[in-house]
N, C-alpha and C. Protein backbone atom coordinates (compact mmCIF):
# COMPACT_ATOMS: atom_id res chain seq x y z
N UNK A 1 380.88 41.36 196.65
CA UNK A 1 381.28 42.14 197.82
C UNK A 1 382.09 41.24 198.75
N UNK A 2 382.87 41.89 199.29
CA UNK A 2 383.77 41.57 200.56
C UNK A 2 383.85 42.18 201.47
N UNK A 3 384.70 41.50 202.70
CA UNK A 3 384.96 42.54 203.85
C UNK A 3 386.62 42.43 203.72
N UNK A 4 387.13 43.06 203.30
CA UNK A 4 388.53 43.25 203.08
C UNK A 4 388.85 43.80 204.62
N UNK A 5 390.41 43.81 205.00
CA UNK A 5 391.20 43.91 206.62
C UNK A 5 390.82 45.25 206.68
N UNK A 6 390.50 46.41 205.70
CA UNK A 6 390.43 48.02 206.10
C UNK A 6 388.95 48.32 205.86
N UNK A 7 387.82 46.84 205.38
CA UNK A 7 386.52 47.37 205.71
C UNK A 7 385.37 46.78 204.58
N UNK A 8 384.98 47.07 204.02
CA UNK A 8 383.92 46.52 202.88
C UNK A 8 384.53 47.26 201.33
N UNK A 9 384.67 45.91 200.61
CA UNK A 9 385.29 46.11 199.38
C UNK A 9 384.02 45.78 198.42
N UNK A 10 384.07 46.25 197.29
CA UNK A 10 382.70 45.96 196.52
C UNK A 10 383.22 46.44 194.90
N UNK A 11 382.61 46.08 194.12
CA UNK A 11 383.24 46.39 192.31
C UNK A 11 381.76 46.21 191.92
N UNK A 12 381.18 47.03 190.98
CA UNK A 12 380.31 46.93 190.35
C UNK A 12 380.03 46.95 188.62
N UNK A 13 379.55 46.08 188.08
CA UNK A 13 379.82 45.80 186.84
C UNK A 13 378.32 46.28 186.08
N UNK A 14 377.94 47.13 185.03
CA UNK A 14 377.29 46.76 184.16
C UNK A 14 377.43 46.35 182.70
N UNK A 15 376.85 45.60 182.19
CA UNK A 15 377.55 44.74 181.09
C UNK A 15 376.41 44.84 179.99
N UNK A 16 376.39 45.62 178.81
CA UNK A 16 375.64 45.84 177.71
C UNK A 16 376.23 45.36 176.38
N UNK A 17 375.48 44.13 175.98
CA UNK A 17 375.93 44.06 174.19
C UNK A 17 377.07 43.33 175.21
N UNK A 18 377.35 42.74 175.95
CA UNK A 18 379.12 42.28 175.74
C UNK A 18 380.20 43.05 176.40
N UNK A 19 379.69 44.23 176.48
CA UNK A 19 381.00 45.08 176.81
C UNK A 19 380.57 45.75 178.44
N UNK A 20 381.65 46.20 178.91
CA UNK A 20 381.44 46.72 179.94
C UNK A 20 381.45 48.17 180.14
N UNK A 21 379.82 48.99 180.12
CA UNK A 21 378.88 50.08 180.03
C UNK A 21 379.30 50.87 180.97
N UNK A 22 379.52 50.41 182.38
CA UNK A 22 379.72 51.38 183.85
C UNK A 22 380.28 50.61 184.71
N UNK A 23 381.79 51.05 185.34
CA UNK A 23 382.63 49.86 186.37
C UNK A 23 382.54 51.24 187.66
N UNK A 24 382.10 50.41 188.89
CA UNK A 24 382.35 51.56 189.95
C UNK A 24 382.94 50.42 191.02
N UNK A 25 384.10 51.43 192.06
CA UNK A 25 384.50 50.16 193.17
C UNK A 25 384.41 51.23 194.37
N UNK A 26 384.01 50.85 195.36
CA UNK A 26 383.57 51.13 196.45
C UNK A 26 384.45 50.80 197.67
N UNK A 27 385.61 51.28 197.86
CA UNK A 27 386.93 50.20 198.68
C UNK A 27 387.16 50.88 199.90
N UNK A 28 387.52 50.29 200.99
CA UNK A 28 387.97 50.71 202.44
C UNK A 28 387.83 51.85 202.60
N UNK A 29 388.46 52.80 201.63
CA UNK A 29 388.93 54.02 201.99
C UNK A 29 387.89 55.01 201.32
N UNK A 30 387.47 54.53 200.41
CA UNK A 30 386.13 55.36 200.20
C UNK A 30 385.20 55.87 201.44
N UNK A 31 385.24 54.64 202.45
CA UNK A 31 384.15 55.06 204.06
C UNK A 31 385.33 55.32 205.08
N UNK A 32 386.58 55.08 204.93
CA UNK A 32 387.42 55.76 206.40
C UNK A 32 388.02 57.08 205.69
N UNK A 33 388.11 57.55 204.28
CA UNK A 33 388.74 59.03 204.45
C UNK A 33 388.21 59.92 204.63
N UNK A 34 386.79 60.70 204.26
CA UNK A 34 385.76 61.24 204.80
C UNK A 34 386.09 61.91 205.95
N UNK A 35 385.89 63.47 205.80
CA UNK A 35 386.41 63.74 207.02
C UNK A 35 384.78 63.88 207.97
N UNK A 36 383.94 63.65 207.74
CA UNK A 36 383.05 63.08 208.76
C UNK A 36 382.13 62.14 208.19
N UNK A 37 380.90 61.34 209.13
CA UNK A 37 380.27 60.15 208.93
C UNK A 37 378.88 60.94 208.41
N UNK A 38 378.01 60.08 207.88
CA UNK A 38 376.84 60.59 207.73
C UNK A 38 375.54 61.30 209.03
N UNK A 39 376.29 61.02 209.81
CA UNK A 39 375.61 61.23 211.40
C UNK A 39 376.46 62.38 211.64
N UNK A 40 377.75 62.96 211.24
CA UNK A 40 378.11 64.33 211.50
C UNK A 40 379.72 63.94 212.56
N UNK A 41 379.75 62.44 212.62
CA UNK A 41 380.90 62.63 213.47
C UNK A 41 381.89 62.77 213.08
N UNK A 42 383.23 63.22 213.48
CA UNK A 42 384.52 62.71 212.72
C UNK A 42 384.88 61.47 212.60
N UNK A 43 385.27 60.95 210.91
CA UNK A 43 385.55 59.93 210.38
C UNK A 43 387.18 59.54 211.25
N UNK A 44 387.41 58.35 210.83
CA UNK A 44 388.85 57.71 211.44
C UNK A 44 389.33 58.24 211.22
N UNK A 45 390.11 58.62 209.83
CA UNK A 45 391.47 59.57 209.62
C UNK A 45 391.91 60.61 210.31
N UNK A 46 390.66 61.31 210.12
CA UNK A 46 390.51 63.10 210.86
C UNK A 46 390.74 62.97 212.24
N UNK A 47 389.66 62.05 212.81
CA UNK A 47 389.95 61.82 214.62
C UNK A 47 391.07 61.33 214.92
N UNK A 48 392.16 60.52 214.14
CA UNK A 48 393.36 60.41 214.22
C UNK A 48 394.34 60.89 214.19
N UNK A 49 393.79 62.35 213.27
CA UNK A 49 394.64 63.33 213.12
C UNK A 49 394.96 64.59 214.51
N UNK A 50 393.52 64.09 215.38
CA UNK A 50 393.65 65.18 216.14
C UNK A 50 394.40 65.21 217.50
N UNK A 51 395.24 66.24 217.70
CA UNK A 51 396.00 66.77 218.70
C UNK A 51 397.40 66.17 218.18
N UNK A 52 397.62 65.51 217.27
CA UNK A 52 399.10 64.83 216.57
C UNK A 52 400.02 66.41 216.68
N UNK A 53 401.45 66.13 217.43
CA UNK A 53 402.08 66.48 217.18
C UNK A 53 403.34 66.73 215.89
N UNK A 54 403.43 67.73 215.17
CA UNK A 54 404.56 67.86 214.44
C UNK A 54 405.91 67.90 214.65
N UNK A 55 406.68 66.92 214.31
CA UNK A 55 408.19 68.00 214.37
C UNK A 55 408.85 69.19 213.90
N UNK A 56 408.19 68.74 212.49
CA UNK A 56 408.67 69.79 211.70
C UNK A 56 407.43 69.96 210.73
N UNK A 57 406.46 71.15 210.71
CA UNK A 57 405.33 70.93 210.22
C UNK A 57 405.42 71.54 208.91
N UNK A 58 406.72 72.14 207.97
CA UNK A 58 406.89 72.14 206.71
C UNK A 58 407.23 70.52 206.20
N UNK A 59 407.73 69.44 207.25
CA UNK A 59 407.50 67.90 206.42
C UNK A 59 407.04 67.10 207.82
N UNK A 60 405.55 67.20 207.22
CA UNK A 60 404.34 66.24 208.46
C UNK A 60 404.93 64.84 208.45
N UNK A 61 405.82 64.21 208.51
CA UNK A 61 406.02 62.56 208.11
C UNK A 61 405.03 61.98 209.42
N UNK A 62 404.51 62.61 210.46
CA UNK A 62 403.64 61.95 211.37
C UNK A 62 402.34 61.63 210.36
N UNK A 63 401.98 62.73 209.56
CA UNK A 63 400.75 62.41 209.39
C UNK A 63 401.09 61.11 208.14
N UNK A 64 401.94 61.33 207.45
CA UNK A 64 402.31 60.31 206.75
C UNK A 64 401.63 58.82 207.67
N UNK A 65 402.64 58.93 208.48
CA UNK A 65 402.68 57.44 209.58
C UNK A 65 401.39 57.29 209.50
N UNK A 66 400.45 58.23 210.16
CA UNK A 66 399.37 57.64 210.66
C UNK A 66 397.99 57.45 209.60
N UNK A 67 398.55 57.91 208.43
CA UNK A 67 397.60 57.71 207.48
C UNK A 67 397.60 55.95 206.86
N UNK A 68 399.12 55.91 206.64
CA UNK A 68 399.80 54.85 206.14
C UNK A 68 398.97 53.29 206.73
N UNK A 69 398.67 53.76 208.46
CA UNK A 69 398.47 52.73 209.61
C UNK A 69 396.97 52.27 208.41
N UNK A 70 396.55 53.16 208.36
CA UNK A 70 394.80 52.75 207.58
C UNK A 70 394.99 52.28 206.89
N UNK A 71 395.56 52.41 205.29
CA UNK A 71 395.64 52.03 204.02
C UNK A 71 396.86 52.18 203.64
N UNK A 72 398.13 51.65 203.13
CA UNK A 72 398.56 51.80 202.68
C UNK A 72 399.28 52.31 201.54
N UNK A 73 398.26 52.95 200.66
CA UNK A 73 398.09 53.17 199.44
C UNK A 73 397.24 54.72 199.57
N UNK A 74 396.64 55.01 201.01
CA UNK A 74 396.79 56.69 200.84
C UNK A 74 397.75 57.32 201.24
N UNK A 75 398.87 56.92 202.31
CA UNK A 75 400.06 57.62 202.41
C UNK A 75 400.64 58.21 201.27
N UNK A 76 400.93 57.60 199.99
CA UNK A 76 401.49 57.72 198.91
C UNK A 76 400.30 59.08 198.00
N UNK A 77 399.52 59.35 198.35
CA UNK A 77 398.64 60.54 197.92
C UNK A 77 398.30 62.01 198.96
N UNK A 78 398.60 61.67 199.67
CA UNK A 78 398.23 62.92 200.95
C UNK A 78 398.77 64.05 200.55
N UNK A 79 398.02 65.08 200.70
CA UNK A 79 398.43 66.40 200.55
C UNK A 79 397.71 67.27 202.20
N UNK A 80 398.77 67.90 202.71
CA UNK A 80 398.84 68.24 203.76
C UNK A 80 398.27 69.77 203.98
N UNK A 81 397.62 69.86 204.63
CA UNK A 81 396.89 71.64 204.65
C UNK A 81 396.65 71.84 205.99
N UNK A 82 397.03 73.47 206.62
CA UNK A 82 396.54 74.15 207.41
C UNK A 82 394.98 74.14 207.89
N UNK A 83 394.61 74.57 209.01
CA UNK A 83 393.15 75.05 209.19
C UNK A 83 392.63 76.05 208.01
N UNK A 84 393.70 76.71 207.66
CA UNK A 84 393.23 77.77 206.65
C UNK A 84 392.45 76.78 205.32
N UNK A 85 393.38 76.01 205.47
CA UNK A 85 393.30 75.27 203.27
C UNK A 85 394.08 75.75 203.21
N UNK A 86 395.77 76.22 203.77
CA UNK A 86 396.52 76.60 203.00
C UNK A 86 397.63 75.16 202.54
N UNK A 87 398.11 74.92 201.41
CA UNK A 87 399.20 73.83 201.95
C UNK A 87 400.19 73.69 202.53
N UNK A 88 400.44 72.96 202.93
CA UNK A 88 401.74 72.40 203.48
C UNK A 88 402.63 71.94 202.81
N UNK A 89 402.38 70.93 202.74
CA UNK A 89 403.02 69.82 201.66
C UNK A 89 402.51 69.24 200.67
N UNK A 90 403.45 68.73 199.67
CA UNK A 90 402.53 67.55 198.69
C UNK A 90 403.56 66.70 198.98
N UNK A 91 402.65 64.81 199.02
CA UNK A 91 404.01 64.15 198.57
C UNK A 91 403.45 62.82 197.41
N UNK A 92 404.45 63.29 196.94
CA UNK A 92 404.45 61.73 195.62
C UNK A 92 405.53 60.77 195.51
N UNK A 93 405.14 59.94 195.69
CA UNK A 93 406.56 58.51 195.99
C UNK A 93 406.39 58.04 194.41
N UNK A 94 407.13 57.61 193.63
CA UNK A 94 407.39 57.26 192.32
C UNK A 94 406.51 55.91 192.23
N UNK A 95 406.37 55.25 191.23
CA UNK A 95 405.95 53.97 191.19
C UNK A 95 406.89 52.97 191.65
N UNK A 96 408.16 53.16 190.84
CA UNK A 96 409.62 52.62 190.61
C UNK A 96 409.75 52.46 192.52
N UNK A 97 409.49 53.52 192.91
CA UNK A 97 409.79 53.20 194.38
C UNK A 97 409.01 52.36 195.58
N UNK A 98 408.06 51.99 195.03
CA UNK A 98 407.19 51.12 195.72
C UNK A 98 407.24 49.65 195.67
């Protein structure tokens, strides 16, 4: 285990006969995307999300920004939805482009 810059990083190994049986990793964003805490509050992302203005809310690039600020590596997965669950957006950045 670690404390990595976005929070507690952890990899778990079980190892049978030699080989490796069950790998689980437990990383930053596993405890800040959550849209609430185990106590019921709103998690970081969500409370970050709130009262954010859109420009153009068929392409959120705010929420982009402010996801990006946390992890780097969820900007590049976000899929964007209404109060309904309806979507908004999807976005996928290539590999090649990173």
């Amino acid at each position: 285990m670690i404390e990595a810059l976005r929070g507690s990083l952890s990899h778990w190994l079980r190892i049978k006969d030699g080989l490796v049986e069950n790998y689980q990793a437990v990383v930053p964003t596993t405890w800040n995307a959550s849209p609430i805490d185990g106590n019921g509050k709103i998690a970081p992302y969500k409370a970050s999300l709130v009262g954010l203005k859109l420009e153009d809310p068929t392409k959120p690039l705010e929420v982009l920004h402010v996801i990006h600020s946390f992890d780097p590596c969820m900007a590049c997965s976000v899929h964007v939805m209404d109060y309904k669950g309806q979507s908004l957006s999807e976005f996928r950045i290539p590999a090649q482009a990173v």
